[in-house]
C-alpha atoms as a PDB file:
ATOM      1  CA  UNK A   1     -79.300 107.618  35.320  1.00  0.00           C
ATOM      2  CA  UNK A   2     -80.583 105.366  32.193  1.00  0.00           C
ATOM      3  CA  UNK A   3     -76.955 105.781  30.805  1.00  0.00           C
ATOM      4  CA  UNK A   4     -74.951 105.034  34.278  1.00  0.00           C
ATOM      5  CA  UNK A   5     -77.129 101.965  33.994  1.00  0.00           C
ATOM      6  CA  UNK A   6     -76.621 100.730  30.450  1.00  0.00           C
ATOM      7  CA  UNK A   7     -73.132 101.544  30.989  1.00  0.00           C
ATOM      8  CA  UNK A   8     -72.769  99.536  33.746  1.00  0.00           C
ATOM      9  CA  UNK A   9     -74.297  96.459  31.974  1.00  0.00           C
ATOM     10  CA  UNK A  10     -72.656  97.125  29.387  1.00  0.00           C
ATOM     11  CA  UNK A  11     -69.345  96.412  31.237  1.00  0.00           C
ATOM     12  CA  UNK A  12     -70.212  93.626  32.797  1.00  0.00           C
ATOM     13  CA  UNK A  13     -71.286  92.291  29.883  1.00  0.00           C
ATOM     14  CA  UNK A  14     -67.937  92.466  28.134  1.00  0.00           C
ATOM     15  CA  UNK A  15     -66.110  91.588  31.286  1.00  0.00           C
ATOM     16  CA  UNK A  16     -68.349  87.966  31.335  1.00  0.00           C
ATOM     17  CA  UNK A  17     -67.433  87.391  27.798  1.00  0.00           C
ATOM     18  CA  UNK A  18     -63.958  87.900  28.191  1.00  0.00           C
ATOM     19  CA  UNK A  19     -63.943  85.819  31.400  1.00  0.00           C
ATOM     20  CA  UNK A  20     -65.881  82.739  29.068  1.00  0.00           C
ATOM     21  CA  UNK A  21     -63.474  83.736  26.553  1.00  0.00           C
ATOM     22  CA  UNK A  22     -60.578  82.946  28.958  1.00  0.00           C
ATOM     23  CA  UNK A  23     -62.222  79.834  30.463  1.00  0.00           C
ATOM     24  CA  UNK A  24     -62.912  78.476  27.232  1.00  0.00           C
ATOM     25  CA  UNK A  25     -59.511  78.863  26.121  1.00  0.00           C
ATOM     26  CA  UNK A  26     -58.158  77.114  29.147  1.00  0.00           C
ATOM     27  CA  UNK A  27     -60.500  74.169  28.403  1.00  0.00           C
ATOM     28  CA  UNK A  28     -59.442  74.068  24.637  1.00  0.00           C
ATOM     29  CA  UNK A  29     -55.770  73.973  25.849  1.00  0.00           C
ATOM     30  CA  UNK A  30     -56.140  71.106  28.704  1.00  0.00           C
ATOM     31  CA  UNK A  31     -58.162  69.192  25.630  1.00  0.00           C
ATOM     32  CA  UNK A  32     -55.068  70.060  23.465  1.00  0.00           C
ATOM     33  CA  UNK A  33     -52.877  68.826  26.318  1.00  0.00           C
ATOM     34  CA  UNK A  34     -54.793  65.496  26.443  1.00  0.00           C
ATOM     35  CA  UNK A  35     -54.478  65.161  23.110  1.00  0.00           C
ATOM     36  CA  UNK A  36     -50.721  64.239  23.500  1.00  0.00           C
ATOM     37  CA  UNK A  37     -50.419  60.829  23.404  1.00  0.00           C
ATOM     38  CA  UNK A  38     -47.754  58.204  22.262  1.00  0.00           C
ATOM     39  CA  UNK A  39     -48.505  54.418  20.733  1.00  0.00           C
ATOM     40  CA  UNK A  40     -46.335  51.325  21.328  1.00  0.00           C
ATOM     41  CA  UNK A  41     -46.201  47.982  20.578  1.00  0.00           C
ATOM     42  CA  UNK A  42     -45.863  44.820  23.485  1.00  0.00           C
ATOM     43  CA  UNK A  43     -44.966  41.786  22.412  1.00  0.00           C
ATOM     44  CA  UNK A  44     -45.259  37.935  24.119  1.00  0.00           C
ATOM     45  CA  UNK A  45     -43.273  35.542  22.416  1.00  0.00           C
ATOM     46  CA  UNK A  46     -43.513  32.023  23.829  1.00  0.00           C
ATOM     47  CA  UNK A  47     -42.435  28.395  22.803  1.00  0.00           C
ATOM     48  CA  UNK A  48     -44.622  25.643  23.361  1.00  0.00           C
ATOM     49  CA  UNK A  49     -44.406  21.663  22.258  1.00  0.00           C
ATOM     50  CA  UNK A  50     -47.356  20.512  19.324  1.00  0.00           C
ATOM     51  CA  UNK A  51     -49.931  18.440  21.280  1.00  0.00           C
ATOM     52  CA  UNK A  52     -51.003  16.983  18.207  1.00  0.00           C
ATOM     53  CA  UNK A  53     -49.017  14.724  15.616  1.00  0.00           C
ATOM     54  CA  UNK A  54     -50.289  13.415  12.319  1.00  0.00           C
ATOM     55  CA  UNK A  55     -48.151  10.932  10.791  1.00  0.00           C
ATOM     56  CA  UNK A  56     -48.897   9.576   7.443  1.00  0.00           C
ATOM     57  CA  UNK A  57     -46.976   6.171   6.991  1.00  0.00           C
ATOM     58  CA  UNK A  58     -46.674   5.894   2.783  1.00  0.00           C
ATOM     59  CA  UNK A  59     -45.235   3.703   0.407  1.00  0.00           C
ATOM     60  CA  UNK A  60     -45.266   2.835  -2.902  1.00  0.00           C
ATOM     61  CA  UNK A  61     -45.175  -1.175  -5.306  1.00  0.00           C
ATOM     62  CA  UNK A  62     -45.528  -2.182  -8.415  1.00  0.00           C
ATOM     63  CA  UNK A  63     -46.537  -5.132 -10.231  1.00  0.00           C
ATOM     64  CA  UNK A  64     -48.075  -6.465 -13.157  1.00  0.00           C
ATOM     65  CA  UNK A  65     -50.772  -8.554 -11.694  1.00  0.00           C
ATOM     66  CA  UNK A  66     -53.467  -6.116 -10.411  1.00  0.00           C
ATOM     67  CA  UNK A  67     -54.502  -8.874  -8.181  1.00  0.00           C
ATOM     68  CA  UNK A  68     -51.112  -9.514  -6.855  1.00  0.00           C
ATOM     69  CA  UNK A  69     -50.254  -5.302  -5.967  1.00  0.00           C
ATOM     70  CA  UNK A  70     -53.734  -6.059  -3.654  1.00  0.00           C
ATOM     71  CA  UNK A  71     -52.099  -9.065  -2.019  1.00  0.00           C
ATOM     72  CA  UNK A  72     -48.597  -7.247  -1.481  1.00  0.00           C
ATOM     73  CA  UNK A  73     -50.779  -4.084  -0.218  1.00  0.00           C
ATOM     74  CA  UNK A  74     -52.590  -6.001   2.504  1.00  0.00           C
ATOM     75  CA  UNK A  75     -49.852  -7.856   3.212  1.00  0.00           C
ATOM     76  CA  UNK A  76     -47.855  -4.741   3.945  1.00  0.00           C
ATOM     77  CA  UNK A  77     -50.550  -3.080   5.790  1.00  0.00           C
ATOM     78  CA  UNK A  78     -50.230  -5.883   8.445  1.00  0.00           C
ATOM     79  CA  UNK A  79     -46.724  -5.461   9.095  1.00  0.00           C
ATOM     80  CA  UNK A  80     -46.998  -1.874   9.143  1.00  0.00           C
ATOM     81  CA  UNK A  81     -49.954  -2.101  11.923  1.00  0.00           C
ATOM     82  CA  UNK A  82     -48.010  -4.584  13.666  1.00  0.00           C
ATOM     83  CA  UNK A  83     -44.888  -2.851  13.921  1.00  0.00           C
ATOM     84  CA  UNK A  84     -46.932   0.340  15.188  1.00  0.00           C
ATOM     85  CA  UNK A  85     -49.301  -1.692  18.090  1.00  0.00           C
ATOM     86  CA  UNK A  86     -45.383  -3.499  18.929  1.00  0.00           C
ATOM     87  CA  UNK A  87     -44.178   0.030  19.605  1.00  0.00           C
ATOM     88  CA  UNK A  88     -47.199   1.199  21.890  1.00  0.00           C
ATOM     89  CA  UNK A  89     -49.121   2.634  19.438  1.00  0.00           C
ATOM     90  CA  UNK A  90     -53.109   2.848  20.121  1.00  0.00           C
ATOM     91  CA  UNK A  91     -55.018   1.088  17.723  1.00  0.00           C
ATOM     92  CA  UNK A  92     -57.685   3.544  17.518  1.00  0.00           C
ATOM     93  CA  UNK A  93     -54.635   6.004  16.807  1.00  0.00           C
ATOM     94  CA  UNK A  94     -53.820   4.153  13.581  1.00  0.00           C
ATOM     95  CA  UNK A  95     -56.143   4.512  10.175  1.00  0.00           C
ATOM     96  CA  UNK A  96     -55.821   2.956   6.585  1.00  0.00           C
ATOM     97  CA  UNK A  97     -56.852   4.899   3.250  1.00  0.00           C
ATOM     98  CA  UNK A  98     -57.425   3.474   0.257  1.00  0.00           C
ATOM     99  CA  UNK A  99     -54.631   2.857  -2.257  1.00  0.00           C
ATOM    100  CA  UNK A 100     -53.990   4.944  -4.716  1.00  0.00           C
ATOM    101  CA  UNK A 101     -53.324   2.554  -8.221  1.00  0.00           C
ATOM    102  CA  UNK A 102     -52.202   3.675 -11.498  1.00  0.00           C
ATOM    103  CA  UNK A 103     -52.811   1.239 -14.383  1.00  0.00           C
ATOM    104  CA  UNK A 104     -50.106   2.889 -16.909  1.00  0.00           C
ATOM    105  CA  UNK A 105     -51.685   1.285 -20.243  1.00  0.00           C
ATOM    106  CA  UNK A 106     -55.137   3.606 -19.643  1.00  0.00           C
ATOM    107  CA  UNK A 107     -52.882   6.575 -19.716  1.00  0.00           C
ATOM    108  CA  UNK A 108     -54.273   8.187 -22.654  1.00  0.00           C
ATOM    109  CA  UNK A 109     -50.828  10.464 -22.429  1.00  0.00           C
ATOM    110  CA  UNK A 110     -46.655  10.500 -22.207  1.00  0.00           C
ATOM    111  CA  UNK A 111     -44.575   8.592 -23.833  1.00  0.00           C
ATOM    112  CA  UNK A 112     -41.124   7.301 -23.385  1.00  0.00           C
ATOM    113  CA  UNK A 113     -40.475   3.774 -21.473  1.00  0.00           C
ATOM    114  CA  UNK A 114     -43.561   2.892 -20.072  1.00  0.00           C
ATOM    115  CA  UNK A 115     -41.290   0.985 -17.215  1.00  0.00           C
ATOM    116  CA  UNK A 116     -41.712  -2.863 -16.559  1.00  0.00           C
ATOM    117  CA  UNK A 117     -44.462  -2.704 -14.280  1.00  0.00           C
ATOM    118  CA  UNK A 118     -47.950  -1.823 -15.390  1.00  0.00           C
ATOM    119  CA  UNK A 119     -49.800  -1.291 -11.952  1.00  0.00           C
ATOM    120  CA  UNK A 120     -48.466   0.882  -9.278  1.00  0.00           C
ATOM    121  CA  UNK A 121     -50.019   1.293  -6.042  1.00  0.00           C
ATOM    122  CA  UNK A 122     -49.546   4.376  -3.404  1.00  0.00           C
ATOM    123  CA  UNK A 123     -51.263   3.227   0.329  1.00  0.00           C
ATOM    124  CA  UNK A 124     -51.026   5.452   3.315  1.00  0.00           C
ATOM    125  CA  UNK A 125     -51.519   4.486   6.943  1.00  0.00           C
ATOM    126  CA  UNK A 126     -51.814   7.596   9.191  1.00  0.00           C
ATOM    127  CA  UNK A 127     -51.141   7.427  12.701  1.00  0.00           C
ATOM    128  CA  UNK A 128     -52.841  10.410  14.973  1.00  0.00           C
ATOM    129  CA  UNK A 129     -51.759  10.693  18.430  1.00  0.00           C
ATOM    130  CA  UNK A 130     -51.372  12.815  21.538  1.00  0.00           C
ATOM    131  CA  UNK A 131     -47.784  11.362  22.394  1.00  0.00           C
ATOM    132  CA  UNK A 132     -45.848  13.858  19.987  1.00  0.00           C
ATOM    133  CA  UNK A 133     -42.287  12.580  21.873  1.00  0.00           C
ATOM    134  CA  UNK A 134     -43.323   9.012  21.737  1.00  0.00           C
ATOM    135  CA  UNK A 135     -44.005   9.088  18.159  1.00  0.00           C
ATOM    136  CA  UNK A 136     -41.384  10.868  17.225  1.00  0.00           C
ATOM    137  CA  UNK A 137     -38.722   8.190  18.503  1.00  0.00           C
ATOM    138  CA  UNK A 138     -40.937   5.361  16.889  1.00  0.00           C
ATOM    139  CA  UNK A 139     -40.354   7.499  13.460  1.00  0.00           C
ATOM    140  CA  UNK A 140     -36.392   6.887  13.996  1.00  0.00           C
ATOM    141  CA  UNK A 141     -36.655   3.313  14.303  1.00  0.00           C
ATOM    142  CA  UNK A 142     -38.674   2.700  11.040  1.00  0.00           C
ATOM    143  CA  UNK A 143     -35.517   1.610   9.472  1.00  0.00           C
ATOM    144  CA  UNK A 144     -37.145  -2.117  11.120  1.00  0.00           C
ATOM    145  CA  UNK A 145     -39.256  -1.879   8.121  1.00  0.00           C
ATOM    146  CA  UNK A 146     -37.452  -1.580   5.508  1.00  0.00           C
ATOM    147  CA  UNK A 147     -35.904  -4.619   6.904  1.00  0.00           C
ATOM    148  CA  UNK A 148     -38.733  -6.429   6.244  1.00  0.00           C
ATOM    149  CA  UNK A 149     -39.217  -5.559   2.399  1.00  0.00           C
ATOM    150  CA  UNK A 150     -41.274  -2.115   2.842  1.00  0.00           C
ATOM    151  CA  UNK A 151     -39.873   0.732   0.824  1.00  0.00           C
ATOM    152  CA  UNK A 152     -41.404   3.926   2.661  1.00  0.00           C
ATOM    153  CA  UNK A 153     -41.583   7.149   0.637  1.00  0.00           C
ATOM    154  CA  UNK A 154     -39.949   9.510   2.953  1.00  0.00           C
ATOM    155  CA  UNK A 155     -38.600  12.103   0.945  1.00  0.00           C
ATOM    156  CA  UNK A 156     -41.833  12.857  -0.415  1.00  0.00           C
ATOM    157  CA  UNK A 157     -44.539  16.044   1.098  1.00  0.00           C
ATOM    158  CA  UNK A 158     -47.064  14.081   1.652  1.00  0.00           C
ATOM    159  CA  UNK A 159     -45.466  11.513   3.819  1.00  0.00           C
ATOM    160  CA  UNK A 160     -44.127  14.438   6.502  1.00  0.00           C
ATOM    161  CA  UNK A 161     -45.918  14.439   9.777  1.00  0.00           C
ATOM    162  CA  UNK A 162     -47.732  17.499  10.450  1.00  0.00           C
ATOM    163  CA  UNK A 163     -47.767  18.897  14.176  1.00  0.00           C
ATOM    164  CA  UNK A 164     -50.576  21.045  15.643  1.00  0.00           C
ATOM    165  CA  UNK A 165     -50.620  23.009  18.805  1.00  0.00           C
ATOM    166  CA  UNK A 166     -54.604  23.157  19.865  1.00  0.00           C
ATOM    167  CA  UNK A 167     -54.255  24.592  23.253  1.00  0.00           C
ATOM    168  CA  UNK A 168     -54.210  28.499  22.047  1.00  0.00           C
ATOM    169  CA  UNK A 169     -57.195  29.430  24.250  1.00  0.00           C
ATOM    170  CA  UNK A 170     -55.719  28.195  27.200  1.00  0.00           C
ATOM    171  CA  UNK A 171     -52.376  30.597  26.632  1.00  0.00           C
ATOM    172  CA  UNK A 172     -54.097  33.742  25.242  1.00  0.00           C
ATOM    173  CA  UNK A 173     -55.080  35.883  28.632  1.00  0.00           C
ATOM    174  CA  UNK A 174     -51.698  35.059  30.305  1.00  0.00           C
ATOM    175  CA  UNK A 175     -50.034  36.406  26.244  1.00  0.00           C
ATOM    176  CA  UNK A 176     -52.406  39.344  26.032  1.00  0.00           C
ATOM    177  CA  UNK A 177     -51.034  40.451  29.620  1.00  0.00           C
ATOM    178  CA  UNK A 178     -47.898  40.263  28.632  1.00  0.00           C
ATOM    179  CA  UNK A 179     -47.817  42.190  25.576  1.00  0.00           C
ATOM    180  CA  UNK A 180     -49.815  44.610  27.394  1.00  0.00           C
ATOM    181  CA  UNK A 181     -46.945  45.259  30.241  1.00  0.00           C
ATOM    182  CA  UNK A 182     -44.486  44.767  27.487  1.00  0.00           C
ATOM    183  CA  UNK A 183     -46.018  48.052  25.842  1.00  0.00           C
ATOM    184  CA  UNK A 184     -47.207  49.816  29.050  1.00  0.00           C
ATOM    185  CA  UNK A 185     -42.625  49.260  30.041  1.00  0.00           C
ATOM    186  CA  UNK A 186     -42.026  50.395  26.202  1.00  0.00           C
ATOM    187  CA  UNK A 187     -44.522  53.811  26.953  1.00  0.00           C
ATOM    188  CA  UNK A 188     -43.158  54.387  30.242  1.00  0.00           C
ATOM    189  CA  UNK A 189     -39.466  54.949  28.968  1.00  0.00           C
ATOM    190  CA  UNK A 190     -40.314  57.121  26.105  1.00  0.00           C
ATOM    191  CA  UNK A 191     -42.073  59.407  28.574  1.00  0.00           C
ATOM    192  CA  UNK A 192     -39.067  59.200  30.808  1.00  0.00           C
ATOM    193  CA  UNK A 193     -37.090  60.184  28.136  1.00  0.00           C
ATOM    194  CA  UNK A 194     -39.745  63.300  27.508  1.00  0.00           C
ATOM    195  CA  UNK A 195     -40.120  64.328  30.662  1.00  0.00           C
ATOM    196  CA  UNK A 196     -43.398  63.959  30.582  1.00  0.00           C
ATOM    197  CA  UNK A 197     -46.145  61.713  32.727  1.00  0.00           C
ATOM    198  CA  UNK A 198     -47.852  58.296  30.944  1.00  0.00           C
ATOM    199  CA  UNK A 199     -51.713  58.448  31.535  1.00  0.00           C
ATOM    200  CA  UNK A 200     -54.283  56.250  30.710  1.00  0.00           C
ATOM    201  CA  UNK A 201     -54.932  54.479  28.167  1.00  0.00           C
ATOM    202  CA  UNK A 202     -56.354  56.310  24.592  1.00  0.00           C
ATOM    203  CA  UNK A 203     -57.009  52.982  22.357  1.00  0.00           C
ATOM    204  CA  UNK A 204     -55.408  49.569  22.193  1.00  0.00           C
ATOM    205  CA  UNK A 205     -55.431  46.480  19.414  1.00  0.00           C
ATOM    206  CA  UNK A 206     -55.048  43.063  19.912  1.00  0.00           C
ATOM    207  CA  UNK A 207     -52.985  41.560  17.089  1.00  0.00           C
ATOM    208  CA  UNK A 208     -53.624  38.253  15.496  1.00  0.00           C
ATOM    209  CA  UNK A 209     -51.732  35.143  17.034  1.00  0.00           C
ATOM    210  CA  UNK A 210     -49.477  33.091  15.027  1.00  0.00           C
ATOM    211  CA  UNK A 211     -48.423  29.837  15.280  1.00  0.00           C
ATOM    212  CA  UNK A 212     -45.281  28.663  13.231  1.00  0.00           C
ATOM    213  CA  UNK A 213     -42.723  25.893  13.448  1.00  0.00           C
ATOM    214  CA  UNK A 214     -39.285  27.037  15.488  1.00  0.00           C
ATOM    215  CA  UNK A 215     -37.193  26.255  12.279  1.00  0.00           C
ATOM    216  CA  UNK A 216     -37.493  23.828   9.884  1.00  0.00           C
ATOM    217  CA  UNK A 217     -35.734  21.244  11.259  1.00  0.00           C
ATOM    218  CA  UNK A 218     -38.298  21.041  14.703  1.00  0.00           C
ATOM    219  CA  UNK A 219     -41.611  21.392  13.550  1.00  0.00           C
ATOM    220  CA  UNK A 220     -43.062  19.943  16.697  1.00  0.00           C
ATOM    221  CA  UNK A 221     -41.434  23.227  18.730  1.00  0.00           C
ATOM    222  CA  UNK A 222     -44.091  25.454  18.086  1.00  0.00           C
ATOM    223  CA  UNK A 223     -43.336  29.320  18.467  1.00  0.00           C
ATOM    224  CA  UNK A 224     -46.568  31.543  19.508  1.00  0.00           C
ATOM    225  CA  UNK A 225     -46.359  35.340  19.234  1.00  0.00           C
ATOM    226  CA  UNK A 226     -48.923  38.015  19.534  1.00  0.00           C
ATOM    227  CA  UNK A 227     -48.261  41.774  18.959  1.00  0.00           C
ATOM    228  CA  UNK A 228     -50.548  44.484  20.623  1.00  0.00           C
ATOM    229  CA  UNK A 229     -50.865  47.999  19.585  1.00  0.00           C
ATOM    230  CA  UNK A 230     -51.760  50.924  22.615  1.00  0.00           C
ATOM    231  CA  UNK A 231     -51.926  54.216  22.898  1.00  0.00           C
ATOM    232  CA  UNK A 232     -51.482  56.260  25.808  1.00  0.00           C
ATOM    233  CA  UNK A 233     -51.874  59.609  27.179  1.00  0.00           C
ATOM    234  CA  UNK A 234     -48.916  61.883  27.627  1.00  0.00           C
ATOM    235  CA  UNK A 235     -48.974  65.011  29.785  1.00  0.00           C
ATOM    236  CA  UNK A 236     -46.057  67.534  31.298  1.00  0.00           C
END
């Protein structure tokens, strides 16, 4: 009787571990199957006009009479300011620096032809403004100043204006969504193609924005792109 018993448990036993055995090893393969997932990118690309312009207004004399460059200096400051406030330009918009002066005979180095001046001045007046279109078609009339005597440096770096877009946190959720559907659409055909069935979503990054001119010949367009990374679930 002991033995019928023992023998009994002893079956069921063994049939309970092979019955956890199989159960586990379903489990372990619907993990596995879980486990399939694919990773795409979304993309929102968008072109937006610079809120922001900052114009620096620079020129450059010369003179021998250190009191004289300061005459000619202020002298063209007032025409500059006048011509700016004539074209609807804010006062508070416009600032004056310092000028930059260069006595050549304390130049400890270079040689060659010192020139015929001995003083040269650099003075920039920098205009800031909201009204990126309106300043841009007062910076095609500036010829009106060179009219009136003032040789502006135009060719050189620090006299381009600078544009800058400051309303990225107003743009960012409706972006982020659409890089998101961008990717989700991207995911959806490649499990089309695979027959299989897109499931939730595993992990997803948020790439960096970037701001950059539209080419170099309309820095005020200003082209915002964002890239995000996510990874989804595939299953048969």
């Amino acid at each position: 009787m002991r033995n019928t018993v023992a023998t009994i448990l002893g079956v069921s036993l063994i049939v309970g571990l092979v019955a956890a055995a199989s159960i586990a090893a379903n489990g372990f393969l619907e993990a596995r199957a879980m486990e399939r997932s694919v990773t795409v990118k979304g993309l929102s690309e968008r072109e937006y006009l610079a809120d922001i312009v900052l114009w620096p207004i620079q020129y450059t004399t010369a003179s021998n009479d250190l009191d004289a460059i300061y005459q000619e200096i202020e002298a063209s400051n007032k025409k500059i300011v006048a011509f700016l406030l004539l074209k609807g330009i804010n006062e508070e918009e416009i600032s004056t620096s310092a000028p930059a002066i260069v006595d050549k005979s304390a130049q400890r180095y270079g040689g060659g032809d010192p020139g015929p001046f001995r003083y040269t001045a650099t003075q920039t007046i920098t205009v800031y403004s909201e009204a990126v279109e309106d300043i841009r078609l007062i910076m095609s009339s500036m010829a009106e100043l060179g009219q009136q005597g003032i040789v502006l440096n135009g060719d050189d770096y620090n006299s381009q204006p600078e544009y800058i877009f400051t309303r990225l946190n107003e743009i960012k959720p409706e972006m982020i969504e659409e890089a998101t559907v961008n990717a989700r659409e991207v995911a959806m055909k490649f499990a089309e193609d695979s027959q299989s069935t897109l499931g939730k979503i595993k992990r997803a990054s948020q790439g960096q924005f970037s701001i950059s001119a539209r080419d170099r010949h309309n820095p005020h367009l200003k082209n915002i792109r964002v890239v995000s990374t996510v990874e989804y679930y595939l299953s048969d």
